[in-house]
C-alpha atoms as a PDB file:
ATOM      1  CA  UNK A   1     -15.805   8.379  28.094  1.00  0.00           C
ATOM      2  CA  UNK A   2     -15.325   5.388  26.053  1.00  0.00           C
ATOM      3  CA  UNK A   3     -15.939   6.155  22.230  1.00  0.00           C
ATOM      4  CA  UNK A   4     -17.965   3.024  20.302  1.00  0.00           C
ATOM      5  CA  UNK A   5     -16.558   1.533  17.463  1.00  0.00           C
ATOM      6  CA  UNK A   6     -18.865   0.454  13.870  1.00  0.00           C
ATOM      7  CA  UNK A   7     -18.411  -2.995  12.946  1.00  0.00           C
ATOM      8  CA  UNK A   8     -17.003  -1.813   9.858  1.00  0.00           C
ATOM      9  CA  UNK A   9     -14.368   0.258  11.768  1.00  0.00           C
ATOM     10  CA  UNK A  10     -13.403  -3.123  14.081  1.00  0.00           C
ATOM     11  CA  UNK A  11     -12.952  -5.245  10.435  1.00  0.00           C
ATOM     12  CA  UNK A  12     -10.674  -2.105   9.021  1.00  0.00           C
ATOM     13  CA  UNK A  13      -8.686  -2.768  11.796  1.00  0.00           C
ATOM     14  CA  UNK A  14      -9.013  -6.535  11.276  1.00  0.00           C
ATOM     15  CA  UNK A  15      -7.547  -6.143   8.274  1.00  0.00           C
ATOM     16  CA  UNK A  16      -4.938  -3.762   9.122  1.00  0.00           C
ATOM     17  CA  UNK A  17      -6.726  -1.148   6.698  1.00  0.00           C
ATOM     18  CA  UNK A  18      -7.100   1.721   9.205  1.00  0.00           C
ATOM     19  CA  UNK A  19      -4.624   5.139   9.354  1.00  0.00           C
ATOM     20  CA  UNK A  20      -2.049   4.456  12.240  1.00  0.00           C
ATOM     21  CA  UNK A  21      -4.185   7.140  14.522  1.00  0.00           C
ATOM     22  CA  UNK A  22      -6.965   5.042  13.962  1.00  0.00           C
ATOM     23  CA  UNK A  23      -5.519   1.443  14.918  1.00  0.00           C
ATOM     24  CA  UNK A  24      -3.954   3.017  18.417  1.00  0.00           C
ATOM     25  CA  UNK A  25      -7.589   4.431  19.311  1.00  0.00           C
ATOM     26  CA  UNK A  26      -8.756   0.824  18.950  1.00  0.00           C
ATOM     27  CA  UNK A  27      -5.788  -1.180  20.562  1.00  0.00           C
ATOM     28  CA  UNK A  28      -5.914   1.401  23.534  1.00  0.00           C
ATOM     29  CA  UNK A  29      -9.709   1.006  23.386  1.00  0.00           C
ATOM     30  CA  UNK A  30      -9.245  -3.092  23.423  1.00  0.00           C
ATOM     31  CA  UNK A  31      -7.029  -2.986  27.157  1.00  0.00           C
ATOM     32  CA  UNK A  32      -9.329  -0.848  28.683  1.00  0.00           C
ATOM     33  CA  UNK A  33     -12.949  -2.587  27.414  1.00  0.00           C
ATOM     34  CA  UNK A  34     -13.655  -6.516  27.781  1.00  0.00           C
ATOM     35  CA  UNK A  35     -16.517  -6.012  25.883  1.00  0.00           C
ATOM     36  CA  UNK A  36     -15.008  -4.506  22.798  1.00  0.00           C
ATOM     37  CA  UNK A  37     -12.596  -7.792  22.799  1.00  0.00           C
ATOM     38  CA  UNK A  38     -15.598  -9.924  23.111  1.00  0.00           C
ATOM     39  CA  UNK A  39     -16.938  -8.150  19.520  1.00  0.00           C
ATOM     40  CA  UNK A  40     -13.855  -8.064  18.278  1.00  0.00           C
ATOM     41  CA  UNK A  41     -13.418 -11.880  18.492  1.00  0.00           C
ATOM     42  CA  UNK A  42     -16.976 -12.836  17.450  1.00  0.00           C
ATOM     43  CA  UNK A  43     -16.061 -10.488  14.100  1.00  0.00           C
ATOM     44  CA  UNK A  44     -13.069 -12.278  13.676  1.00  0.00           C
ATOM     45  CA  UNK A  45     -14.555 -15.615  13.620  1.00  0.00           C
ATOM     46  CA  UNK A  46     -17.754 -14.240  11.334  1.00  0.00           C
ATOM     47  CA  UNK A  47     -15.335 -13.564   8.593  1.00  0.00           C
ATOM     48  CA  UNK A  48     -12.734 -16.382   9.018  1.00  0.00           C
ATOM     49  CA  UNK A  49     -16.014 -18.745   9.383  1.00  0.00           C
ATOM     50  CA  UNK A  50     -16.948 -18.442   5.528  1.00  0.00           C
ATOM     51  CA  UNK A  51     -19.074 -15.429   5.443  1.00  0.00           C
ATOM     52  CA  UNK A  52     -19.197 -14.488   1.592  1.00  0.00           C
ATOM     53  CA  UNK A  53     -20.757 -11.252   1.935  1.00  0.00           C
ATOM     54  CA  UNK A  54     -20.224  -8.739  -1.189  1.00  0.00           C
ATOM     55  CA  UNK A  55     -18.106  -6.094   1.135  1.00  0.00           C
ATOM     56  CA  UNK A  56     -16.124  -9.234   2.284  1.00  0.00           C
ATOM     57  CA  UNK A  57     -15.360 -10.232  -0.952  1.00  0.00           C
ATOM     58  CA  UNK A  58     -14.112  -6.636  -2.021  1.00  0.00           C
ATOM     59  CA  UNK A  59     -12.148  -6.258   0.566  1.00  0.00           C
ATOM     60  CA  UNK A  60     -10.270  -9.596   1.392  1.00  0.00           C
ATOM     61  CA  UNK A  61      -9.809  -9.485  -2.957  1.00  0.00           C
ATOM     62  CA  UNK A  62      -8.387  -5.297  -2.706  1.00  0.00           C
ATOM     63  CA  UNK A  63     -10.873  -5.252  -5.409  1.00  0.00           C
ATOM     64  CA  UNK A  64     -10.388  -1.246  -5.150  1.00  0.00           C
ATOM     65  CA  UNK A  65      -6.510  -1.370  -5.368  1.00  0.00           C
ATOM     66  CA  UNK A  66      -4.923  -0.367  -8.421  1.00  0.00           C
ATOM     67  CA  UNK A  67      -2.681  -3.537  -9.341  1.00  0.00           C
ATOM     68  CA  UNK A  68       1.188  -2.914  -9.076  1.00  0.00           C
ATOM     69  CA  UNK A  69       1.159  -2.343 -12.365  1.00  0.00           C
ATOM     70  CA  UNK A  70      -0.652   0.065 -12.388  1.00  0.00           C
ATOM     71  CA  UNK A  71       1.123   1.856  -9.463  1.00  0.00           C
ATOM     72  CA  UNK A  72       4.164   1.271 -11.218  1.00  0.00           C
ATOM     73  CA  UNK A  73       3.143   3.134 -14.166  1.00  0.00           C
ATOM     74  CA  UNK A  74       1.726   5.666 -11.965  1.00  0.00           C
ATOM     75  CA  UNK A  75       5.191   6.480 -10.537  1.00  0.00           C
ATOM     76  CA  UNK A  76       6.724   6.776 -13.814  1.00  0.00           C
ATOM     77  CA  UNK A  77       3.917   9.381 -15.010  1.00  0.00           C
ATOM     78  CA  UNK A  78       2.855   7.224 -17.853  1.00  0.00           C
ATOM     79  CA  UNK A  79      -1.317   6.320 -16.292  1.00  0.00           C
ATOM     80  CA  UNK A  80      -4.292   8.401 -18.323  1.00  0.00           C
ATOM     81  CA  UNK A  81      -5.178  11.664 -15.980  1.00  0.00           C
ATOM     82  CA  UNK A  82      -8.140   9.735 -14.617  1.00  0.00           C
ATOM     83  CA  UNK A  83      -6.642   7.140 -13.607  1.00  0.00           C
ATOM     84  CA  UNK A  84      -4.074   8.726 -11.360  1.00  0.00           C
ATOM     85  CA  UNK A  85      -6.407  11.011  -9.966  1.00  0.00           C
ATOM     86  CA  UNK A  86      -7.870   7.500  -8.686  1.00  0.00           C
ATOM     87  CA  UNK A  87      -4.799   6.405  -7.744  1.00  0.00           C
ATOM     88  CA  UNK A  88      -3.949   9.380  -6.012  1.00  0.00           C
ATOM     89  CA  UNK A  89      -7.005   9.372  -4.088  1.00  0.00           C
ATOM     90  CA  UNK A  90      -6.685   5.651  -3.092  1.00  0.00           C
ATOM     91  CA  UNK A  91      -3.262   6.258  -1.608  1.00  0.00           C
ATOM     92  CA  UNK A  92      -3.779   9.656  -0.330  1.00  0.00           C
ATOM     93  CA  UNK A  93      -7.534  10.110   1.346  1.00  0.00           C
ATOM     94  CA  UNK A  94      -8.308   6.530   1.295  1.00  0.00           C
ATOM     95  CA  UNK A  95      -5.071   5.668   3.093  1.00  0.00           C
ATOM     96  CA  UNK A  96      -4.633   2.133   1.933  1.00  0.00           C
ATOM     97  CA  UNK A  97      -1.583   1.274   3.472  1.00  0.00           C
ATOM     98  CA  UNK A  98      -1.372  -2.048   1.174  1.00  0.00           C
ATOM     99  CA  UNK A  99      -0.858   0.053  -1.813  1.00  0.00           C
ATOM    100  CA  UNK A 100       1.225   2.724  -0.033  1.00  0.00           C
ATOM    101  CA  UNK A 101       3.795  -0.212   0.537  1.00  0.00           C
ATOM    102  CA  UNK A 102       3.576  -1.479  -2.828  1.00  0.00           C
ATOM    103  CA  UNK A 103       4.522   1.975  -3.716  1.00  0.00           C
ATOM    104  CA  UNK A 104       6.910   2.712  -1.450  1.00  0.00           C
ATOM    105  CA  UNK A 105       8.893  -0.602  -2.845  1.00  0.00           C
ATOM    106  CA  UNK A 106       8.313   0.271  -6.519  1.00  0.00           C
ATOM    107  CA  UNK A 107       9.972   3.679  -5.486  1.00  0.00           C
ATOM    108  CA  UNK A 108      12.932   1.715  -4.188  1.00  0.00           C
ATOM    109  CA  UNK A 109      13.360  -0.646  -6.618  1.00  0.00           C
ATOM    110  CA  UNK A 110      13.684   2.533  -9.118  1.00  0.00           C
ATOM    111  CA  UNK A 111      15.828   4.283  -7.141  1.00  0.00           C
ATOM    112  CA  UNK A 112      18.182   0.988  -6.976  1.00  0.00           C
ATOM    113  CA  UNK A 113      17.937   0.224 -10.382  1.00  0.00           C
ATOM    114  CA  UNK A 114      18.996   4.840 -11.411  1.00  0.00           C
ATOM    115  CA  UNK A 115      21.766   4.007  -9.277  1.00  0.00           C
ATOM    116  CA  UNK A 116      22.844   0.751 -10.880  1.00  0.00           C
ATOM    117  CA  UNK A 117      22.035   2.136 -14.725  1.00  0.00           C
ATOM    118  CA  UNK A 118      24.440   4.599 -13.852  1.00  0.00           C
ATOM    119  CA  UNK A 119      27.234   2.910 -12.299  1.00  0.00           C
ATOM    120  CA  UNK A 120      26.792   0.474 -15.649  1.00  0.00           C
ATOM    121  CA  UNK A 121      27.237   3.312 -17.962  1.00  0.00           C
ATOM    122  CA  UNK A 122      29.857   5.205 -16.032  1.00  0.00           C
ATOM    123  CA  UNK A 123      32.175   1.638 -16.091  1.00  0.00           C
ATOM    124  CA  UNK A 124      31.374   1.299 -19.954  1.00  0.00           C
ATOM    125  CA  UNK A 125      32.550   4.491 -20.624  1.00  0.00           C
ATOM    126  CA  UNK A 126      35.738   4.178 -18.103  1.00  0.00           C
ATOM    127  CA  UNK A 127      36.622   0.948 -20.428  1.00  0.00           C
ATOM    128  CA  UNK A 128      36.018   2.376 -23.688  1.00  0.00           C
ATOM    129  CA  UNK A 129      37.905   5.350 -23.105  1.00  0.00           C
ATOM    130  CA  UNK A 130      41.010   4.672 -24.822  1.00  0.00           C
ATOM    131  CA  UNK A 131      39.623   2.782 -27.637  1.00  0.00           C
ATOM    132  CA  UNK A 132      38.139   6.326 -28.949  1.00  0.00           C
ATOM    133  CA  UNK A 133      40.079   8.134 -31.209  1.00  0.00           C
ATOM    134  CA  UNK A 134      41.604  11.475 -29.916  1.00  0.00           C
ATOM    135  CA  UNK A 135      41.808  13.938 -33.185  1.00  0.00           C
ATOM    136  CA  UNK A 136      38.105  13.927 -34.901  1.00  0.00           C
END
């Protein structure tokens, strides 16, 4: 039994914006049915052909994605309550995979730059060392 895909499902996966689950279900879906390939490629050229519909607009633009900026100051607790309970629901039950990669880089770029803080202050206080005096 061959399950039918929504339009909107087929430009998710367009645009890469489906959970992992949900891509494989369509790629396995695309070898086994010509016909799903056929509507697949006729969406494809509706929205590379200049269609300006609103949902196009929102999501080629990520208009619902928090900037990085905002994720950044999400991972460093420092966002109004609100506003991380958005951002928490974008990454976690919308799945946006965009902004789970922004965050996953803004995580390692912080854990890079701990590690480097540190080694700075452990080497300015190896060369200081003997410049402080002993009896205080």
């Amino acid at each position: 039994m061959s399950r039918t895909f929504t339009r909107a499902e087929l430009e998710a996966y367009l645009d890469e914006a489906l959970s992992p689950a949900d891509m494989v279900a369509i790629e396995a879906a695309l070898r086994k049915q010509p016909e799903l390939m056929r509507r697949l490629a006729e969406i494809n050229q509706g929205l590379s052909g200049g269609s300006h519909t609103l949902a196009e607009i929102w999501r080629r633009h990520r208009i619902t994605c928090p900037t990085r900026q905002h994720l950044g100051s999400y991972l460093l607790g420092a966002v109004p309550d609100e506003r991380a309970d958005y951002i928490r629901f974008h990454l976690q039950e919308i799945g946006c995979r965009y902004c789970q990669a922004n965050l996953a880089d803004l995580q390692r770029q912080q854990e890079e730059n701990s590690a480097v803080a540190s080694s700075r202050r452990r080497k300015y206080f190896d060369t200081s060392a003997g410049y402080l005096p002993r009896d205080r």
